[in-house]
N, C-alpha and C. Protein backbone atom coordinates (compact mmCIF):
# COMPACT_ATOMS: atom_id res chain seq x y z
N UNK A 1 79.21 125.75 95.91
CA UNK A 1 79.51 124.91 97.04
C UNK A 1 78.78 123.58 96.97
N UNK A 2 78.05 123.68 95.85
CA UNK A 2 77.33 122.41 95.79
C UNK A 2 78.31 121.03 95.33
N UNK A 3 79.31 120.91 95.08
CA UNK A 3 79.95 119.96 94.89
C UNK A 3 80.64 119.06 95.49
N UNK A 4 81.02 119.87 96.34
CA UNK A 4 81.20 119.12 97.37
C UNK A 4 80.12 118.18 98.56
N UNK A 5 79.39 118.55 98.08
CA UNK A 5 78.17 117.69 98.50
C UNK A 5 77.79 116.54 97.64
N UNK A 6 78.02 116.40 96.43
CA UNK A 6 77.92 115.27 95.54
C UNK A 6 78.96 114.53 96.16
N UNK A 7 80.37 114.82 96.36
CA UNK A 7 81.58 113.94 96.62
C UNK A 7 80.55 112.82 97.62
N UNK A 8 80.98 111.43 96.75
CA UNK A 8 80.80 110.46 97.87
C UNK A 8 81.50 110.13 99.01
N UNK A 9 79.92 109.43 100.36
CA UNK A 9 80.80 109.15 101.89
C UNK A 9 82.48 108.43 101.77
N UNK A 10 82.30 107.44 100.82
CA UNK A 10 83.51 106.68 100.82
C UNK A 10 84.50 107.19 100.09
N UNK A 11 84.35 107.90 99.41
CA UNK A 11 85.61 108.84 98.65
C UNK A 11 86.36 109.72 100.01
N UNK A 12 85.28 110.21 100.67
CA UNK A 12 86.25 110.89 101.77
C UNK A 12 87.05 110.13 102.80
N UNK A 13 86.08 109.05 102.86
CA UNK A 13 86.87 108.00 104.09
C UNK A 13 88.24 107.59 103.53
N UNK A 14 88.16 107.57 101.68
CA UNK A 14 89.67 107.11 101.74
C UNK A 14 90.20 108.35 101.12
N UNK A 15 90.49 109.64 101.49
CA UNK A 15 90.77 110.81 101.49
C UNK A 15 91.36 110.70 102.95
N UNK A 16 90.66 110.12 103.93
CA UNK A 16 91.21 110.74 105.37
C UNK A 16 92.31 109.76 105.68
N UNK A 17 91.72 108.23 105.15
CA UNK A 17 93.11 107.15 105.44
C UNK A 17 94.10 107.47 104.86
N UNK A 18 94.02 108.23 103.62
CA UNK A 18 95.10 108.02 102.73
C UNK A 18 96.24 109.85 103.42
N UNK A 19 95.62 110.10 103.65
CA UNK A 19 95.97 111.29 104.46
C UNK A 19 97.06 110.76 106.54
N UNK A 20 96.06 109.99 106.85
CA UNK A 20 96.21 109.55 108.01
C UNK A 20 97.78 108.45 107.94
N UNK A 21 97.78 108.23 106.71
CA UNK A 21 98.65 106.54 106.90
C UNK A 21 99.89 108.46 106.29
N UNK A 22 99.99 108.87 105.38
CA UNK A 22 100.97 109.47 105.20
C UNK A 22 101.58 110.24 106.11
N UNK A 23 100.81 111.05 106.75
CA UNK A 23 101.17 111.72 108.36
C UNK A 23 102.41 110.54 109.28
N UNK A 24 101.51 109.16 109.02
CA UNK A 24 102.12 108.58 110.02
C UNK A 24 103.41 107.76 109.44
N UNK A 25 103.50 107.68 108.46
CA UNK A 25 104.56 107.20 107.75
C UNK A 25 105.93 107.95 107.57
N UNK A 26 105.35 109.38 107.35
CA UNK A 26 106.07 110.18 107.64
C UNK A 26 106.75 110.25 108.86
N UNK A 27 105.73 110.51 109.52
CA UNK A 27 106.63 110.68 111.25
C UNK A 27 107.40 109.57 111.68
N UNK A 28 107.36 108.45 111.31
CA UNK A 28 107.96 107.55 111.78
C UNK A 28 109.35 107.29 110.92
N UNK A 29 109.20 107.60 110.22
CA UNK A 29 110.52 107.41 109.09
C UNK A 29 111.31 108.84 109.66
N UNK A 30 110.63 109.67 109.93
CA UNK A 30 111.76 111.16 110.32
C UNK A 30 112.32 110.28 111.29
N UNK A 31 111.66 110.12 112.69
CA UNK A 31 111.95 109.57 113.77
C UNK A 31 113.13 108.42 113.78
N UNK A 32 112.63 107.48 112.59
CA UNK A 32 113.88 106.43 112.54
C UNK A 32 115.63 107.10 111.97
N UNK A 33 115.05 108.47 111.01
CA UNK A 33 116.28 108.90 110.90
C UNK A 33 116.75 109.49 111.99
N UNK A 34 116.16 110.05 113.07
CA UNK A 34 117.26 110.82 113.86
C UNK A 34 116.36 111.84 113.77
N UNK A 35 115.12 112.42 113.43
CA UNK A 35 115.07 114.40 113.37
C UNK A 35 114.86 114.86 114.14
N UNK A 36 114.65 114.06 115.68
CA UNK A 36 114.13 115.02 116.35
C UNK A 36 112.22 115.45 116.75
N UNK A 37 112.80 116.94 116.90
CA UNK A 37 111.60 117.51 116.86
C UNK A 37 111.06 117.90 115.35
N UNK A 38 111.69 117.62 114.59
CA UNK A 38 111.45 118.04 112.85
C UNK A 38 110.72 116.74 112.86
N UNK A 39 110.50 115.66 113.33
CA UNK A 39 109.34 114.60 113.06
C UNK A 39 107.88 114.69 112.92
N UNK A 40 107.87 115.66 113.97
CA UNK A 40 106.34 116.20 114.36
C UNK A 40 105.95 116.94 113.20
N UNK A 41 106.83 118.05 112.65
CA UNK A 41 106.55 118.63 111.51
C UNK A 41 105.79 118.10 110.88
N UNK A 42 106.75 117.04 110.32
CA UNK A 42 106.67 116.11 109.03
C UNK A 42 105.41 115.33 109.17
N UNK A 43 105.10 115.17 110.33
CA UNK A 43 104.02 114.07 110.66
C UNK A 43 102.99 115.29 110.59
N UNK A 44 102.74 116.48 110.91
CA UNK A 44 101.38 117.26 110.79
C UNK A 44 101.37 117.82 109.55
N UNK A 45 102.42 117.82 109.19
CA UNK A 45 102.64 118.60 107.60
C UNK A 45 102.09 117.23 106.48
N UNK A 46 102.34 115.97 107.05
CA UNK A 46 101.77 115.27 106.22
C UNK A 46 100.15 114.98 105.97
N UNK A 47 99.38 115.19 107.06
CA UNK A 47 98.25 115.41 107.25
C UNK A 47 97.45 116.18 106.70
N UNK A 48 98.22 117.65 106.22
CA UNK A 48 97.37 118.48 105.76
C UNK A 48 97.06 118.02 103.95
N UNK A 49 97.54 117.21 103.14
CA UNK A 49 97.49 117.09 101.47
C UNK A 49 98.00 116.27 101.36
N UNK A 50 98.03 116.24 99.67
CA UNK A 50 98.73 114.55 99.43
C UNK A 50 98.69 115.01 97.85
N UNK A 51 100.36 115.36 97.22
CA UNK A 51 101.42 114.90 97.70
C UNK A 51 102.37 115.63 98.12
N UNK A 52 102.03 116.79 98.27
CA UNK A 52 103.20 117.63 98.18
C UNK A 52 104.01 117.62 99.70
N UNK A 53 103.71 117.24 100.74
CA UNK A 53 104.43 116.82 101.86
C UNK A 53 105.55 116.01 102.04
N UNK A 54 104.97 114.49 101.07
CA UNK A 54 105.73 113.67 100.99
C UNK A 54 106.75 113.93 99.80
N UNK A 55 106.66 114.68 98.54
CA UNK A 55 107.50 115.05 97.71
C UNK A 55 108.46 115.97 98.87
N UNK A 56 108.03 116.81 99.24
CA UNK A 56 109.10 117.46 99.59
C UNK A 56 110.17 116.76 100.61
N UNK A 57 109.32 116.08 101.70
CA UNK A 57 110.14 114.98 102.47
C UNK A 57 110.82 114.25 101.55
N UNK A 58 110.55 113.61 100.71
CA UNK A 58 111.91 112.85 99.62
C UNK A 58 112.66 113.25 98.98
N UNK A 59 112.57 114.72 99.02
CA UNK A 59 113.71 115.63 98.59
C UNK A 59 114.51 116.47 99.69
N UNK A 60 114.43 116.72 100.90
CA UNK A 60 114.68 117.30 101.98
C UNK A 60 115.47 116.88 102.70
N UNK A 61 114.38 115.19 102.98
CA UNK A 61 115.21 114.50 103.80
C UNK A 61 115.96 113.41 103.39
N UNK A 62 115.27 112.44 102.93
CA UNK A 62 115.59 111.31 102.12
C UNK A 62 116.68 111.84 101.28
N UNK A 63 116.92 112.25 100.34
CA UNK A 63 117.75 112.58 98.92
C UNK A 63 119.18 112.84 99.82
N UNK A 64 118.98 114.09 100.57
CA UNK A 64 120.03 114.62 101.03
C UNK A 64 120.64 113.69 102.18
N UNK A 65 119.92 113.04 102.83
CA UNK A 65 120.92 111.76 103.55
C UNK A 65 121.22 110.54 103.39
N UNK A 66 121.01 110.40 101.44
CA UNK A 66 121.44 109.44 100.84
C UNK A 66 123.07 109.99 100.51
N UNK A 67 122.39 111.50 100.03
CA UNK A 67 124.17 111.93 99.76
C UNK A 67 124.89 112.08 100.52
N UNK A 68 124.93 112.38 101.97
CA UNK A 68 125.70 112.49 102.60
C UNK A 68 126.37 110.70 103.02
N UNK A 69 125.45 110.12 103.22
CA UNK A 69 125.76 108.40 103.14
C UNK A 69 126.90 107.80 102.24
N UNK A 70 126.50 108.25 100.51
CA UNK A 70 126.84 107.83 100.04
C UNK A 70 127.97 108.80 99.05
N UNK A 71 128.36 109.54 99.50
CA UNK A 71 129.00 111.11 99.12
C UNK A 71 130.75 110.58 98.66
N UNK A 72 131.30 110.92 97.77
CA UNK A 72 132.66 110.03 97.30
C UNK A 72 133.24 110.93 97.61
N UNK A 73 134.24 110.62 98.59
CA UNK A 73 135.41 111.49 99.13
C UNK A 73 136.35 112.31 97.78
């Protein structure tokens, strides 16, 4: 457990921004699409890591309502 005690103060501070701005980037981009209550998700689900929130949001949401957008009859 000692290693985490070496991690430097400022390594975490930009651990928490970089965490904080994705949460919120997230939620606001669900929101501009339309999701609803699936925003909130996205916005606490982004909070918890980095990247696998936002990968999955660009495959979930993003990808799939490009295709439907752009889908050839």
């Amino acid at each position: 457990m000692n290693e985490l005690q070496d991690v430097p103060y400022w390594l975490w501070g930009c651990l928490a921004v970089a965490l904080l701005l994705q949460g919120t980037l997230l939620f606001r981009n669900a929101q501009k699409r339309g999701k609803g209550k699936m925003a909130w998700f996205w916005g606490l689900w982004g909070l918890t890591g980095i990247p696998t929130p936002l990968i999955c949001y660009l495959l979930f949401v993003v990808y799939f309502d490009w295709r439907k957008t752009y889908k050839k009859p």
